[in-house]
C-alpha atoms as a PDB file:
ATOM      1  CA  UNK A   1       0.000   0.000   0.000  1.00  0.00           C
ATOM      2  CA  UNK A   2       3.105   2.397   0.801  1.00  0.00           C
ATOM      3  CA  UNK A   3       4.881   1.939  -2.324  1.00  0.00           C
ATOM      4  CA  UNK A   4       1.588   2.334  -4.222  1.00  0.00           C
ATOM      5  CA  UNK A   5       1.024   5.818  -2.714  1.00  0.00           C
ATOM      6  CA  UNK A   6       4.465   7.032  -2.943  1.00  0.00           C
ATOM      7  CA  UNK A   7       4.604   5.796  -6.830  1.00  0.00           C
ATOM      8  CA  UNK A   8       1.251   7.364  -7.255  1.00  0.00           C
ATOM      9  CA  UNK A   9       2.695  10.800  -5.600  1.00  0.00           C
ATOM     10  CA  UNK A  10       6.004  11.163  -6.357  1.00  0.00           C
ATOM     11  CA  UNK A  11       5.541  12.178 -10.470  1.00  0.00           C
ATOM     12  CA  UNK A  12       3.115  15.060  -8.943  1.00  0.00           C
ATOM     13  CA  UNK A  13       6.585  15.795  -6.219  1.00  0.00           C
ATOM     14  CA  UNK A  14       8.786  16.246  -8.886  1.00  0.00           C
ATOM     15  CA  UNK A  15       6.619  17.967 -10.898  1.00  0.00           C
ATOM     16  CA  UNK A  16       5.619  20.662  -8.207  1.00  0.00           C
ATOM     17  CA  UNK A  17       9.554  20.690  -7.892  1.00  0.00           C
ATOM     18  CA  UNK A  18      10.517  21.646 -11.395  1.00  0.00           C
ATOM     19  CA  UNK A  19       8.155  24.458 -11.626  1.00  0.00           C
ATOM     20  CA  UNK A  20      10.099  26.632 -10.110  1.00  0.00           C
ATOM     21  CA  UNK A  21      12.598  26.260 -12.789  1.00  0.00           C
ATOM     22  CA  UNK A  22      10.760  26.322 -15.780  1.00  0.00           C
ATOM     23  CA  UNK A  23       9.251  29.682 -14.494  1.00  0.00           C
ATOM     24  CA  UNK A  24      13.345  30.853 -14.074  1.00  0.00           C
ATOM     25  CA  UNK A  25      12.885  30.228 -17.827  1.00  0.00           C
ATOM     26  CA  UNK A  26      15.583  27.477 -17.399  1.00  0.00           C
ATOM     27  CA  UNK A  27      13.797  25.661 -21.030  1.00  0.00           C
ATOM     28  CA  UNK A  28      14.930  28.745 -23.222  1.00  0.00           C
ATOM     29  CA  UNK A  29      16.120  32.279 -23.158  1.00  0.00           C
ATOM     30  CA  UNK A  30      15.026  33.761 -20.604  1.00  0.00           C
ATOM     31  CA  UNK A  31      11.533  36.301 -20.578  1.00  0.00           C
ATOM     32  CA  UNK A  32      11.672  39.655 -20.423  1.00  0.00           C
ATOM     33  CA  UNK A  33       8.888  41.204 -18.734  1.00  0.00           C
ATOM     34  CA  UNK A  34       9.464  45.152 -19.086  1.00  0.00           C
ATOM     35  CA  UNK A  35       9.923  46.615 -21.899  1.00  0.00           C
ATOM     36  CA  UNK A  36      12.327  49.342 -20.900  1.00  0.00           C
ATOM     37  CA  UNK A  37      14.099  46.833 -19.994  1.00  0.00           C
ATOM     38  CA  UNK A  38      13.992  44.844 -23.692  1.00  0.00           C
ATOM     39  CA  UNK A  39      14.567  48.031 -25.506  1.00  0.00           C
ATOM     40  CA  UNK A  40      17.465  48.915 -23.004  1.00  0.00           C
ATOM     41  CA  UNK A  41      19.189  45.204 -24.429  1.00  0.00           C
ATOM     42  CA  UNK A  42      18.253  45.770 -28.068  1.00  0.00           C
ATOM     43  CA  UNK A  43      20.150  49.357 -27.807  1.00  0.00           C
ATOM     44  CA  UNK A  44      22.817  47.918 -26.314  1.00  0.00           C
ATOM     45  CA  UNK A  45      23.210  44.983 -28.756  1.00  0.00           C
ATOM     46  CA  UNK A  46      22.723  47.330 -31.963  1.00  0.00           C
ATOM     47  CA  UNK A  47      25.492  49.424 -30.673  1.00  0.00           C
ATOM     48  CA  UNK A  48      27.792  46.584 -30.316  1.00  0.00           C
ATOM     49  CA  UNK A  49      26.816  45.487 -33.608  1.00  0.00           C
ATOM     50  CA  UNK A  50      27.849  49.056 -35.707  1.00  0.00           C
ATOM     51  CA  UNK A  51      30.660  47.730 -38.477  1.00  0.00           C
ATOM     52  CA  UNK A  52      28.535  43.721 -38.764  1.00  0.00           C
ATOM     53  CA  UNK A  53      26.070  45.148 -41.422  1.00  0.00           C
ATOM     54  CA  UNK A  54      22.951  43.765 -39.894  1.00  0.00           C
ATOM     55  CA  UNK A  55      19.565  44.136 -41.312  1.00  0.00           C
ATOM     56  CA  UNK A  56      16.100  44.736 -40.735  1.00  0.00           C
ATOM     57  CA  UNK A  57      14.087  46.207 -37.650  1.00  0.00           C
ATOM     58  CA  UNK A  58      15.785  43.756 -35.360  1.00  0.00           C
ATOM     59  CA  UNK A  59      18.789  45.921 -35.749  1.00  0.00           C
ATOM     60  CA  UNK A  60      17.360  49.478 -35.719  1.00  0.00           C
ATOM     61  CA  UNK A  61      18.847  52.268 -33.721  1.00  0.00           C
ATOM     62  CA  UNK A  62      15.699  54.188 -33.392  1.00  0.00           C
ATOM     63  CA  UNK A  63      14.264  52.620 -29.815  1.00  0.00           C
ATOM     64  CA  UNK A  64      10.951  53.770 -31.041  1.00  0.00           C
ATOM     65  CA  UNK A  65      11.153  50.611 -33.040  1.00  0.00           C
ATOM     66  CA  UNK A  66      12.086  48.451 -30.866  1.00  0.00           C
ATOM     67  CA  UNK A  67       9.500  49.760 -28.522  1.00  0.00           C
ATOM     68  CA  UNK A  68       6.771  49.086 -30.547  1.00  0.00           C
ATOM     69  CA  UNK A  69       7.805  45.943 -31.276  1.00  0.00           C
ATOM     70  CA  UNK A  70       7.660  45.307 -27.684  1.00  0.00           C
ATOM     71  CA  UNK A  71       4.496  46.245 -26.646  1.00  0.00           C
ATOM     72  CA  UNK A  72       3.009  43.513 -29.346  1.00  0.00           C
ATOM     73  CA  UNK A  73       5.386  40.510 -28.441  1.00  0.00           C
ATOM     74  CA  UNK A  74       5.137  38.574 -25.027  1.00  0.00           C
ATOM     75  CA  UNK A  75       7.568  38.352 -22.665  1.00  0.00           C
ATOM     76  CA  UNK A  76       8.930  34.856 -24.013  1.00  0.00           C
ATOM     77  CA  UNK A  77       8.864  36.446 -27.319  1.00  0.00           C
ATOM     78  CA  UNK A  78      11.472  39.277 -26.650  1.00  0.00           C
ATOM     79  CA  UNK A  79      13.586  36.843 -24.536  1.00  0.00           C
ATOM     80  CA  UNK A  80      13.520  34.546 -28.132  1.00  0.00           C
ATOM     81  CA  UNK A  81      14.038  37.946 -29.508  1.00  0.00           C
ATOM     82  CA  UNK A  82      17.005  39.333 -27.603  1.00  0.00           C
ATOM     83  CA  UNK A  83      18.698  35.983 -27.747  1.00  0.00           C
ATOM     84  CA  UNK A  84      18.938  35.889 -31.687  1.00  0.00           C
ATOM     85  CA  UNK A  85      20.542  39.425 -31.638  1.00  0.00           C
ATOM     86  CA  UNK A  86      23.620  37.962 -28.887  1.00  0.00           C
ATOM     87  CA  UNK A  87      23.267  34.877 -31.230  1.00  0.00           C
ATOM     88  CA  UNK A  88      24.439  37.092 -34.038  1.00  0.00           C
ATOM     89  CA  UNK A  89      26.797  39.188 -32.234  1.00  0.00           C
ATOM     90  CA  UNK A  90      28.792  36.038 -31.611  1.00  0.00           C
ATOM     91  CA  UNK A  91      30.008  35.674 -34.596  1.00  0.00           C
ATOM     92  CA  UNK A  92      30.447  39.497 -35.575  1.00  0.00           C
ATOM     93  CA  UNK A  93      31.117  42.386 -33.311  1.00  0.00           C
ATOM     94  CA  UNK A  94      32.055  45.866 -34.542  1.00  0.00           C
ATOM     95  CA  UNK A  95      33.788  48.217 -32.977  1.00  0.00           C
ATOM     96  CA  UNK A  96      32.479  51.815 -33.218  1.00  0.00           C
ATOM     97  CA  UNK A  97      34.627  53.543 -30.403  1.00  0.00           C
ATOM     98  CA  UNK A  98      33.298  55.549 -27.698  1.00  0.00           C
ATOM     99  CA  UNK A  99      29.576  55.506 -27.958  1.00  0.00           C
ATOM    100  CA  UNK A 100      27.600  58.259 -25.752  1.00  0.00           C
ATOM    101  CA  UNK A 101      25.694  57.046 -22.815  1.00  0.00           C
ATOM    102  CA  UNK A 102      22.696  59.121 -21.497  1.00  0.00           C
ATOM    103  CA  UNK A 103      22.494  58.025 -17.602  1.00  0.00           C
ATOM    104  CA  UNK A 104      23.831  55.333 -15.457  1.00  0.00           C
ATOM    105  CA  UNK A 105      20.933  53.288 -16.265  1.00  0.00           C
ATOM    106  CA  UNK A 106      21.895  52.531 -19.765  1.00  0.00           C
ATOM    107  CA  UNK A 107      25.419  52.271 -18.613  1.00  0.00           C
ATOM    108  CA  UNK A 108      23.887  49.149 -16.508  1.00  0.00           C
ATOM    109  CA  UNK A 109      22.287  47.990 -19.554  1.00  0.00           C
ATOM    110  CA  UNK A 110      24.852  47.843 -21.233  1.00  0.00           C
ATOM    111  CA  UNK A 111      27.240  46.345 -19.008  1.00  0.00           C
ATOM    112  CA  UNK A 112      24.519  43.529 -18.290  1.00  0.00           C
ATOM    113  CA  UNK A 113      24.595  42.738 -22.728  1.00  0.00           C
ATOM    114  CA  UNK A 114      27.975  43.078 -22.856  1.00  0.00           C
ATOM    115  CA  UNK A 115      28.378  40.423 -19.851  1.00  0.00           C
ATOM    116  CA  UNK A 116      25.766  38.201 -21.473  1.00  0.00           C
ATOM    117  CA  UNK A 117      27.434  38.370 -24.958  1.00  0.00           C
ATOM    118  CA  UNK A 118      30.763  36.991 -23.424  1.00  0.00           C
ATOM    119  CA  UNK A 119      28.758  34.467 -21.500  1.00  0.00           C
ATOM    120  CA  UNK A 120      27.753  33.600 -24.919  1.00  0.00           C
ATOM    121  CA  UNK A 121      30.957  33.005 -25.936  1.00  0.00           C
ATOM    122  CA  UNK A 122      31.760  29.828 -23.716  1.00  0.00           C
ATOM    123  CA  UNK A 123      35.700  29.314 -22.741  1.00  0.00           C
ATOM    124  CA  UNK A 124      36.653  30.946 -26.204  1.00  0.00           C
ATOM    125  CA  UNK A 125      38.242  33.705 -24.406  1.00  0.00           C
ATOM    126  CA  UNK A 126      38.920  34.699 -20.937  1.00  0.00           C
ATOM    127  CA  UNK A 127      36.834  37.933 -19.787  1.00  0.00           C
ATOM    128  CA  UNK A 128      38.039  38.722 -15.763  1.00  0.00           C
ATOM    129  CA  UNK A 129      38.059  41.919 -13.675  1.00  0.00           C
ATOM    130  CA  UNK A 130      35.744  44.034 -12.412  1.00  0.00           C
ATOM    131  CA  UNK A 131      34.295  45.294 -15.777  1.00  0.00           C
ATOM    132  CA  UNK A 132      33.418  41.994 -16.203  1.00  0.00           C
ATOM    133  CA  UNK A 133      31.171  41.258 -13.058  1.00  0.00           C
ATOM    134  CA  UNK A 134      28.058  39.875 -13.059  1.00  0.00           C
ATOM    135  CA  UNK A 135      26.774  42.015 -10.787  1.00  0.00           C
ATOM    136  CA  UNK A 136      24.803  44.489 -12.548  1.00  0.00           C
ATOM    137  CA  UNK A 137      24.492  46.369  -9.465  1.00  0.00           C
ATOM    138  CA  UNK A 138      28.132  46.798  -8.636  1.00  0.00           C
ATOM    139  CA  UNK A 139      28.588  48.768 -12.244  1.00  0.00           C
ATOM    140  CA  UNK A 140      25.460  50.994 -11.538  1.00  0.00           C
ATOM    141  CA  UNK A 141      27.492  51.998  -8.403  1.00  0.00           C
ATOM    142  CA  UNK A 142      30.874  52.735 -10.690  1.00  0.00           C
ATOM    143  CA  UNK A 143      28.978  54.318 -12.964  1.00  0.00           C
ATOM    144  CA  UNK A 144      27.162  56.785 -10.138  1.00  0.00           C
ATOM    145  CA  UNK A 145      30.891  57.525  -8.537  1.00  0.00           C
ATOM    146  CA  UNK A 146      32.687  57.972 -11.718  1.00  0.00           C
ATOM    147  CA  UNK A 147      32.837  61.080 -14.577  1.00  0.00           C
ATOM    148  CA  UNK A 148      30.549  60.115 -17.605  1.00  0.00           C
ATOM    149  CA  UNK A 149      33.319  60.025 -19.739  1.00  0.00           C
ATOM    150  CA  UNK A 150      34.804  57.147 -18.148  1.00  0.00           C
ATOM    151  CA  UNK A 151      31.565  55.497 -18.511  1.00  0.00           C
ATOM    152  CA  UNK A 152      31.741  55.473 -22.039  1.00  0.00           C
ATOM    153  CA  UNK A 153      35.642  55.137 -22.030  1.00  0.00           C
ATOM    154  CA  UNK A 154      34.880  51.427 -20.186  1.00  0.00           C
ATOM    155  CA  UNK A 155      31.667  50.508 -22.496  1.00  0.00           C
ATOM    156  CA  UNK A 156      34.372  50.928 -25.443  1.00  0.00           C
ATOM    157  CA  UNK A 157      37.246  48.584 -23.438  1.00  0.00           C
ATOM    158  CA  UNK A 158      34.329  45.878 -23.097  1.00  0.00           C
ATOM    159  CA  UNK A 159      33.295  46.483 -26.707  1.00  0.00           C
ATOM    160  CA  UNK A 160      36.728  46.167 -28.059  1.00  0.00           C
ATOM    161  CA  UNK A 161      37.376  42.583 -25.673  1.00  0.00           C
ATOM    162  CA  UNK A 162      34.290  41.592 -27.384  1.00  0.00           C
ATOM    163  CA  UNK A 163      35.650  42.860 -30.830  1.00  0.00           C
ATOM    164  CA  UNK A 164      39.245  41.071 -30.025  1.00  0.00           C
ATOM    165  CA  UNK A 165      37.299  37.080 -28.755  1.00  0.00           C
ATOM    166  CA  UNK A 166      36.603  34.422 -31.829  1.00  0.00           C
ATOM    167  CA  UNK A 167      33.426  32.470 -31.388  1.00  0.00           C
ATOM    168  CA  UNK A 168      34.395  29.065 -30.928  1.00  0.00           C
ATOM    169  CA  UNK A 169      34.922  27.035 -33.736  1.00  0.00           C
ATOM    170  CA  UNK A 170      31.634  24.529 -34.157  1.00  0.00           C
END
């Protein structure tokens, strides 16, 4: 009678016990929920991308694009989205020097593609340091202590380590 119940229970156990994980988005890139926040990433990743020769809206610089594209998608949607523009940028990254940055918020931004691209990139290069933290909080902080034109003097050094990495061979 025990084992019966326990078989009978535990598929409904694990399955209570992998929600949690599927709703990290664990099964696919990741949602995006706010679309400041999308249209934050798809700046970020068109920057990066000035010199590859991209086309369409996917790589627009006007955010107004991207914005509207945003409100019609779901949140699953712009994570599929913003995943086939790092997709992309693996295997070509320009290098447009200094780029202006507005506010510290975009600096985050940034930072946080610019993290995620190199993630991207596997063990094909070695990315350490500070300017390479995780921690998207820690370069919000930099960014509020420092003069905005070392802001955009870092985004370029992170750019041009990007720029300087191969995607690995497949």
């Amino acid at each position: 009678m025990r084992s019966a119940v326990l078989t009978s229970i535990l598929p409904a156990l694990l399955l209570v016990l992998a929600v949690p994980a599927m709703a990290q988005g664990s099964f696919g890139p990741q949602a995006i929920e706010s679309c400041n926040d999308y249209v934050a990433r798809a700046q970020s990743e068109v920057q990066m991308a000035k010199g590859c020769g991209f086309p369409g809206p996917r790589w627009s610089q006007d955010p107004a694009v991207h914005m509207r594209w945003c409100e019609q998608a779901s949140a699953r949607e712009r994570g599929r989205e913003d995943e086939e523009r790092r997709m992309a940028l693996v295997g070509c990254r320009g290098d447009s020097g200094p780029v202006k940055i507005k506010n510290c918020n975009e600096y985050a931004a940034r930072s946080r593609s610019q993290i995620e691209l190199a993630q991207s990139l596997a063990s094909s290069c070695t990315f350490e340091g500070m300017r390479w933290s995780s921690n998207v909080v820690q370069h919000m902080h930099w960014c509020n202590r420092t003069p905005a034109s070392r802001h955009e003097t870092e985004d370029a050094a992170r750019r041009a380590e990007l720029a300087a990495c191969r995607a690995p061979s497949k």
